[in-house]
Protein backbone atom coordinates (compact mmCIF):
# COMPACT_ATOMS: atom_id res chain seq x y z
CA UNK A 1 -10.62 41.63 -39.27
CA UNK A 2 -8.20 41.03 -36.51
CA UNK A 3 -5.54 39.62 -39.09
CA UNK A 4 -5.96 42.83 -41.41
CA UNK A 5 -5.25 44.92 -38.15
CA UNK A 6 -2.27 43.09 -37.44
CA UNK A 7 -1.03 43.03 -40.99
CA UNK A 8 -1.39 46.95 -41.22
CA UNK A 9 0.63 47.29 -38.14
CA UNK A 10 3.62 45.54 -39.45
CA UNK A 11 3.62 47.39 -42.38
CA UNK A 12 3.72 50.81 -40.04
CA UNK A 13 6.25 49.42 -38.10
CA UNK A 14 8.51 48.40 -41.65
CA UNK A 15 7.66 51.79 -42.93
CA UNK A 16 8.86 53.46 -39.68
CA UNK A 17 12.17 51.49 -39.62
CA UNK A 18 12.92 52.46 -42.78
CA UNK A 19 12.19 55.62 -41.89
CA UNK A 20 14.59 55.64 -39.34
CA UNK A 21 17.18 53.93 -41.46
CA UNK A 22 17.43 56.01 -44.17
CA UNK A 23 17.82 59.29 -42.00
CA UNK A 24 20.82 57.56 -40.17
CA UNK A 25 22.32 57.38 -43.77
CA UNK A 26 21.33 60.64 -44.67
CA UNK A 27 23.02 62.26 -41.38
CA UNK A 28 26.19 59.74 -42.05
CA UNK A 29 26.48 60.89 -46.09
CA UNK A 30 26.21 64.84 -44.59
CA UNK A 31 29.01 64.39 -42.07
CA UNK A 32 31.40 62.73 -44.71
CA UNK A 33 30.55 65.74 -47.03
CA UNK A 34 30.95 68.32 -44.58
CA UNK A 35 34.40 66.47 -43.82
CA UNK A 36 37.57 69.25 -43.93
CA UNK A 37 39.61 68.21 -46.47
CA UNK A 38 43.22 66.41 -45.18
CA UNK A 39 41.91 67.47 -41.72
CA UNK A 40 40.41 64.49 -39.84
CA UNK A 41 40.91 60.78 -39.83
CA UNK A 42 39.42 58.67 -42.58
CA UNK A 43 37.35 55.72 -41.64
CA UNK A 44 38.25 52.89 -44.18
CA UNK A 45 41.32 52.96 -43.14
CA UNK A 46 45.47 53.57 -43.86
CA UNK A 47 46.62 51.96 -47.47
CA UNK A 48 49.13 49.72 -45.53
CA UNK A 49 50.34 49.04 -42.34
CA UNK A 50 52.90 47.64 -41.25
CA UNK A 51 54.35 45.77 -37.41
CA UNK A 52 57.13 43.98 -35.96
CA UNK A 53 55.58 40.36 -35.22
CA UNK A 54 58.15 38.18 -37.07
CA UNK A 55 60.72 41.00 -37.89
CA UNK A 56 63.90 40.14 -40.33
CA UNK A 57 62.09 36.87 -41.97
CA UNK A 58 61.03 36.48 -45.13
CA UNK A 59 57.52 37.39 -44.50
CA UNK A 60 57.96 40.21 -42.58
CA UNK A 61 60.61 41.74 -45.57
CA UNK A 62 57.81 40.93 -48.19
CA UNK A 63 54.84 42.84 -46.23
CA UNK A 64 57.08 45.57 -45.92
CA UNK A 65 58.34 45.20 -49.40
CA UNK A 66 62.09 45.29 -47.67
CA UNK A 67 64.55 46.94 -50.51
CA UNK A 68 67.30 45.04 -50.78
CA UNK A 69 69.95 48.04 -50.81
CA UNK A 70 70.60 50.58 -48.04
CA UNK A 71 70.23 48.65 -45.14
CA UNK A 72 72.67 48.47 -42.04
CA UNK A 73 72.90 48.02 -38.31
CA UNK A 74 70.49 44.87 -38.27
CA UNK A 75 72.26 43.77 -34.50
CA UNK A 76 71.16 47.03 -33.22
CA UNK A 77 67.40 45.99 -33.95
CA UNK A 78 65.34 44.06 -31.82
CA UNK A 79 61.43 43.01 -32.08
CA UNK A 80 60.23 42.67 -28.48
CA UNK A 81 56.82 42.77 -27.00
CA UNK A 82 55.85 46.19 -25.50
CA UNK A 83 52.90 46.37 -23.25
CA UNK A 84 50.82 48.90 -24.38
CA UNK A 85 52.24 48.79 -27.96
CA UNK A 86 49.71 50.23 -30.51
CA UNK A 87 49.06 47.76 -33.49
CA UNK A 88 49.18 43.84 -32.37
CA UNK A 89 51.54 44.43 -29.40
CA UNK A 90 54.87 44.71 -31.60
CA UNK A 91 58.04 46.73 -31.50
CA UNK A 92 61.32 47.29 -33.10
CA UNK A 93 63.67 47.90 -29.92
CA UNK A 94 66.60 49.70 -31.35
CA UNK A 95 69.94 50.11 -29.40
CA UNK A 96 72.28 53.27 -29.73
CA UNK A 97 75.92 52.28 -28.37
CA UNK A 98 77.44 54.65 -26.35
CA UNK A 99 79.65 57.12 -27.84
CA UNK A 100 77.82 55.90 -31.44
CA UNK A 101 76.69 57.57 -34.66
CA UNK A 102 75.86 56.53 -37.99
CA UNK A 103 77.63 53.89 -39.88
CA UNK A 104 79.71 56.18 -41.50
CA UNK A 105 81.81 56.68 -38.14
CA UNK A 106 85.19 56.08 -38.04
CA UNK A 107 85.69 57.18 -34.34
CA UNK A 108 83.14 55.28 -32.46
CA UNK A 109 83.59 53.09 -30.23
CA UNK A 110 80.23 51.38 -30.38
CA UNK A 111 77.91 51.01 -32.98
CA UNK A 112 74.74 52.19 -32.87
CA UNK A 113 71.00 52.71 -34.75
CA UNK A 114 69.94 51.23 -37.50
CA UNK A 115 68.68 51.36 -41.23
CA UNK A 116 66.30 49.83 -44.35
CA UNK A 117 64.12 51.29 -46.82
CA UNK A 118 60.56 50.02 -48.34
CA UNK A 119 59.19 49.90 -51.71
CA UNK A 120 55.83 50.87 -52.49
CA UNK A 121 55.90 49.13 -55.97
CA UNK A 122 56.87 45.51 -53.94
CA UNK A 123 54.12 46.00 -51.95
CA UNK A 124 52.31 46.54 -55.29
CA UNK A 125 51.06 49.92 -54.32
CA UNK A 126 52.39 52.11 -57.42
CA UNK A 127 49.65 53.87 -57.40
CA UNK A 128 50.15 55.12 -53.98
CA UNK A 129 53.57 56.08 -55.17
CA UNK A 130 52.56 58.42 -57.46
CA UNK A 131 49.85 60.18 -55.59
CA UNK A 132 50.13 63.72 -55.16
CA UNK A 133 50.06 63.59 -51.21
CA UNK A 134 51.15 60.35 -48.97
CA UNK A 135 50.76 60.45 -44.99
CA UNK A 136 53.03 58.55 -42.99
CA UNK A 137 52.21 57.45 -39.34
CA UNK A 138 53.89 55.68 -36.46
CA UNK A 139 54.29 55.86 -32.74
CA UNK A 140 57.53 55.73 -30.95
CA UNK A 141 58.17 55.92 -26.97
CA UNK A 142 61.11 56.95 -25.75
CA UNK A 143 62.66 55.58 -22.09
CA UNK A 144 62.41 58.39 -19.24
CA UNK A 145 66.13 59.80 -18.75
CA UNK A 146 66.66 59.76 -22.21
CA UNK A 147 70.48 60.59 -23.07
CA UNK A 148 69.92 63.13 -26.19
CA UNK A 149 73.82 63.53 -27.66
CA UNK A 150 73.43 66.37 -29.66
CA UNK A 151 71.18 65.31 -32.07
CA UNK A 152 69.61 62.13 -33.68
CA UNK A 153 67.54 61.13 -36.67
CA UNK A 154 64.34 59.29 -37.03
CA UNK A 155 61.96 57.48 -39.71
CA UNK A 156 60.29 59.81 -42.52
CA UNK A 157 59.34 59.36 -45.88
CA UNK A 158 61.83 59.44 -49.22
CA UNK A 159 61.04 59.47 -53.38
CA UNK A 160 62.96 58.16 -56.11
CA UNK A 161 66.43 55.84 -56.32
CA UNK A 162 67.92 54.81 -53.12
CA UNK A 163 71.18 56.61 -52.29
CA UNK A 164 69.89 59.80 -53.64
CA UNK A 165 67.71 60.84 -50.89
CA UNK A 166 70.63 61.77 -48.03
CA UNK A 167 74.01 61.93 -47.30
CA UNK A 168 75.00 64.77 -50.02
CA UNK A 169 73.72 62.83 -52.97
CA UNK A 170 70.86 64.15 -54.38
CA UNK A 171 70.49 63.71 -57.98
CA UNK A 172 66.93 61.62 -58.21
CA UNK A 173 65.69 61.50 -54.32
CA UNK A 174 64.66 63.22 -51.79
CA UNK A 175 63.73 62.90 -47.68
CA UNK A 176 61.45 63.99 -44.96
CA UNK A 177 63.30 62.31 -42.02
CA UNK A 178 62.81 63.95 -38.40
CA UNK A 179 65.65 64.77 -36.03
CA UNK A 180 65.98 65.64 -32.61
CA UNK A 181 68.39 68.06 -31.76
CA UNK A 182 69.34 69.60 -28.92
CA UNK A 183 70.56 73.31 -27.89
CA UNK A 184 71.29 75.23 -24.58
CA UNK A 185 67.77 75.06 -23.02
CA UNK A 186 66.21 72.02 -24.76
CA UNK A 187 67.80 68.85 -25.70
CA UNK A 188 64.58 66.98 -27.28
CA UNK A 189 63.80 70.26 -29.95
CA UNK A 190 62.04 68.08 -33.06
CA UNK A 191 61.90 68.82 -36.44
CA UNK A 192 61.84 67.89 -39.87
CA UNK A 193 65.33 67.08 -41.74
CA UNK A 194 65.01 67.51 -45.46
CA UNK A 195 67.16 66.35 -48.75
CA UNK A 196 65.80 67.87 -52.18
CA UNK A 197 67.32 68.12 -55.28
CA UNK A 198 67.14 71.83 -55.15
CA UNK A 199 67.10 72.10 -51.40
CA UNK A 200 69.27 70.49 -49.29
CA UNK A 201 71.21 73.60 -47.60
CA UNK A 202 74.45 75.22 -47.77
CA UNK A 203 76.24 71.93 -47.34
CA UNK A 204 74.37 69.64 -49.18
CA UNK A 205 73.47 67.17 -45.82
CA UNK A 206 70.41 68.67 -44.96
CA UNK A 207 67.98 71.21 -44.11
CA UNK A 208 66.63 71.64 -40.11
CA UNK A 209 62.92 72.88 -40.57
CA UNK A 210 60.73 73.64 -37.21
CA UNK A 211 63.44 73.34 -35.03
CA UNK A 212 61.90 73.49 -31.44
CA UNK A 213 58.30 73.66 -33.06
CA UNK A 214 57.67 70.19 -31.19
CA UNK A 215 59.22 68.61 -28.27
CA UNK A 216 60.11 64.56 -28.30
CA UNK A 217 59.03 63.12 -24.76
CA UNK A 218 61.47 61.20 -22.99
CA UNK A 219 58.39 59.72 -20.54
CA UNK A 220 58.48 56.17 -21.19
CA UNK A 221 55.28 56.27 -23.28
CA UNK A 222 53.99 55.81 -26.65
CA UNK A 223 53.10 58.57 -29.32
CA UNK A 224 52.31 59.05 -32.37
CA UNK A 225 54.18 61.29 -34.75
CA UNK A 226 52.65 61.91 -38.46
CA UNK A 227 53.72 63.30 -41.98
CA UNK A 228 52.23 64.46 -44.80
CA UNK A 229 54.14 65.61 -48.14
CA UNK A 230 52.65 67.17 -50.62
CA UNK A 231 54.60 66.50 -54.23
CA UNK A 232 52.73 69.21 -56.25
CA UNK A 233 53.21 72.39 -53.57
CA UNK A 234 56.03 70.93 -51.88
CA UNK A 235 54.35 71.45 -48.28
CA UNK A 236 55.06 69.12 -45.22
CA UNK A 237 53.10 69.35 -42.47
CA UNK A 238 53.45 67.64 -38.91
CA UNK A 239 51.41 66.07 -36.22
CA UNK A 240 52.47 64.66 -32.77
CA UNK A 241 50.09 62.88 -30.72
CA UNK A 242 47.54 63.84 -33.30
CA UNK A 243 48.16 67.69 -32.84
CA UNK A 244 49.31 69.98 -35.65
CA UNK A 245 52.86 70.83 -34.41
CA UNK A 246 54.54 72.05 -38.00
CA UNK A 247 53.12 73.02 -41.83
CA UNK A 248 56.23 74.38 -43.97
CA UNK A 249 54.47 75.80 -47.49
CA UNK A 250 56.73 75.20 -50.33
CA UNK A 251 59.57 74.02 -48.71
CA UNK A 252 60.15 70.27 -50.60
CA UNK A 253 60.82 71.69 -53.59
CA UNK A 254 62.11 70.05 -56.88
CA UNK A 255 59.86 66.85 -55.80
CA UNK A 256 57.01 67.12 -58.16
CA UNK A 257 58.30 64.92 -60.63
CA UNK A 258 60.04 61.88 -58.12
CA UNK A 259 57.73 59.95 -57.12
CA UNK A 260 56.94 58.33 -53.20
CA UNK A 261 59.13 55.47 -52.56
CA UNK A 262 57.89 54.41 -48.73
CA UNK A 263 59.05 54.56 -45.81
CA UNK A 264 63.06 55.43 -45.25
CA UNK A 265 63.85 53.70 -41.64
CA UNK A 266 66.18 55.60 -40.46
CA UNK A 267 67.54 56.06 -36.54
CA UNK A 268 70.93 56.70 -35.25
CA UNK A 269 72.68 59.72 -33.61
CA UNK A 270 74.35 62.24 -35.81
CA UNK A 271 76.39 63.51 -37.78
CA UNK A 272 78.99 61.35 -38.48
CA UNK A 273 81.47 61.27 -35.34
CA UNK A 274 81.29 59.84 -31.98
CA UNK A 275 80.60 63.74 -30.59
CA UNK A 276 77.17 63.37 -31.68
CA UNK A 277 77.07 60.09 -29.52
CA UNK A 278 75.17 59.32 -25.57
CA UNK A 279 76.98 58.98 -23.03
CA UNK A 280 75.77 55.84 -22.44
CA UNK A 281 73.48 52.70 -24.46
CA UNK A 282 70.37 53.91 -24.67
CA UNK A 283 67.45 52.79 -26.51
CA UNK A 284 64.02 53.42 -28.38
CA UNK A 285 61.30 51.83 -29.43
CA UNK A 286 58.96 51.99 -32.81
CA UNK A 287 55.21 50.40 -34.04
CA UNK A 288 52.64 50.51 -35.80
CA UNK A 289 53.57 51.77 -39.00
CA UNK A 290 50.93 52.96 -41.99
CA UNK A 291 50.68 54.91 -44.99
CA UNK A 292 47.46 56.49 -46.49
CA UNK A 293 47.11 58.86 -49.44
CA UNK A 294 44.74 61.11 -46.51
CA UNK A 295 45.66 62.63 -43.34
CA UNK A 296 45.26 59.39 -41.01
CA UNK A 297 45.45 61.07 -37.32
C-alpha cells in the first residue's frame, strides 16, 4: 500500500511538470506570433557576423568573403583592442590624415580613410543576396573632440557589380552608405547617402536623405547604427542606438532587380579635395559587424 501511494505521487508530480512545461511553450509560441513584423530583434540570431581579430590575413578576408577589387587605404586601417568593444573585443581603428579626403584627391596632403567591399556569394550566402530585405548592423565610437571637416562617409550596404554603386557610375549598382555632414549649427548632422540607377541626384554622386534626422556622437563611446533596405518598395529605414531615427518610403528606387552584394566599407572625408579634410589626424573606430534578412536591433 505504501509503495502504490508513493507511485501515484510521482505520477502527479510528472503530470504537473508537464503541465507546467507545456504552458511555458504555449506562452513562448504566443509571444513569437504576436511578434511586429521587422520591429524587434530576432532570437536565433544575425545570418553573419563579422570582427576584427586577425584583420588583413587570409582568414579574416575569407570570413568576410573580402572582394578582391575596390579596395584602398589599407595603412590607414588598424585592428586594435578596444575595451568595451561589442563582439569579441575587436576593432578596426581607422586614421583620417589631416587635410585628407578620398583617394581620388589630388590636393591632399595626407591620406586618409579607407576602403573594401564583401561578397555575399563567397561567404556562400546567395540566398541572402537575393532576399527582398537585408539589415545591416555595426557599432562605431567616435573620440570626444571629434574634428568633423565638412562632411565624411561611413559603411552601408551596396547591390550588384563593384564600381557601379558610387562615384557617378551607376549602370548595375547601387548604395546605402551614411555620411556625416556638417552645417552652421551642427557639424555631426547624419544621414543616409544614396547611388541608384535612377536616383542618384542632379549630379550623379549622390543623394543626402535625413539630413540632421540623427546626430553622430563624438563622446568616446560605442553605438550602434542599423540599416534596412527593402529591394521590392525601395524603403530604407534607420536605427541608432537601437532607436528609429529615419524610414524614407520609396526612395531606393530602380533596385528591385540588383541584387544585395554585402557590406560596402567605406570611411573617409569628402568629396574629393583636401577642403573636405580635419584640421588635424583624427580617428574612428568600427565592430561588430552582422547581416540578417530581419530587423536585428
Amino acid at each position: 500500500m505504501t509503495v502504490r501511494r508513493k507511485s501515484t505521487s510521482h505520477r502527479r508530480a510528472a503530470a504537473a511538470a508537464s503541465a507546467v512545461l507545456a504552458a511555458a511553450l504555449l506562452t513562448a509560441g504566443t509571444a513569437d506570433a504576436a511578434e511586429p513584423a521587422g520591429g524587434t530583434a530576432r532570437a536565433n540570431g544575425p545570418a553573419w557576423s563579422g570582427q576584427f581579430t586577425g584583420y588583413g590575413s587570409s582568414s579574416w578576408r575569407a570570413a568576410w568573403g573580402v572582394a578582391a577589387e575596390g579596395s584602398w587605404g589599407g595603412s590607414q586601417l588598424r585592428a586594435v583592442t578596444s575595451p568595451g568593444a561589442p563582439g569579441d573585443g575587436s576593432a578596426l581603428q581607422v586614421t583620417y590624415g589631416a587635410g585628407s579626403s578620398a583617394n581620388s584627391c589630388t590636393d591632399c596632403p595626407n591620406p586618409g580613410g579607407g576602403q573594401f567591399y564583401t561578397d555575399l556569394k563567397a561567404l556562400g550566402l546567395a540566398g541572402l543576396a537575393g532576399s527582398a530585405t537585408l539589415d545591416l548592423k555595426y557599432y562605431v565610437r567616435f573620440p570626444a573632440g571629434q574634428d568633423w571637416g565638412k562632411a565624411g562617409k561611413l559603411p552601408g550596404l551596396y547591390g550588384g557589380r563593384i564600381g557601379d554603386e558610387s562615384g557617378g557610375n551607376h549602370g548595375n549598382g547601387w548604395s546605402t552608405r551614411y555620411m556625416w555632414r556638417g552645417n552652421s549649427s551642427a557639424p555631426d548632422n547624419g544621414e543616409v547617402y544614396l547611388y541608384t540607377p535612377t536616383n542618384s541626384g542632379p549630379t550623379g554622386y549622390g543623394v543626402d536623405l535625413g539630413v540632421g534626422t540623427w546626430k553622430w556622437a563624438p563622446d568616446g563611446k560605442w553605438h550602434s547604427v542599423e540599416q534596412s533596405v527593402n529591394r521590392g518598395t525601395g524603403d530604407i529605414t534607420v536605427w541608432y542606438d537601437g532607436r528609429q531615427v529615419f524610414a524614407a518610403r520609396k526612395a531606393a528606387t530602380g533596385i528591385g532587380s540588383i541584387p544585395f552584394s554585402g557590406v560596402f566599407f567605406s570611411t573617409f572625408y569628402g568629396g574629393h579635395d583636401t577642403s573636405w579634410g580635419p584640421k588635424t589626424t583624427q580617428h574612428a573606430y568600427f565592430a561588430d559587424f552582422s547581416l540578417s534578412a530581419s530587423v536585428q536591433h
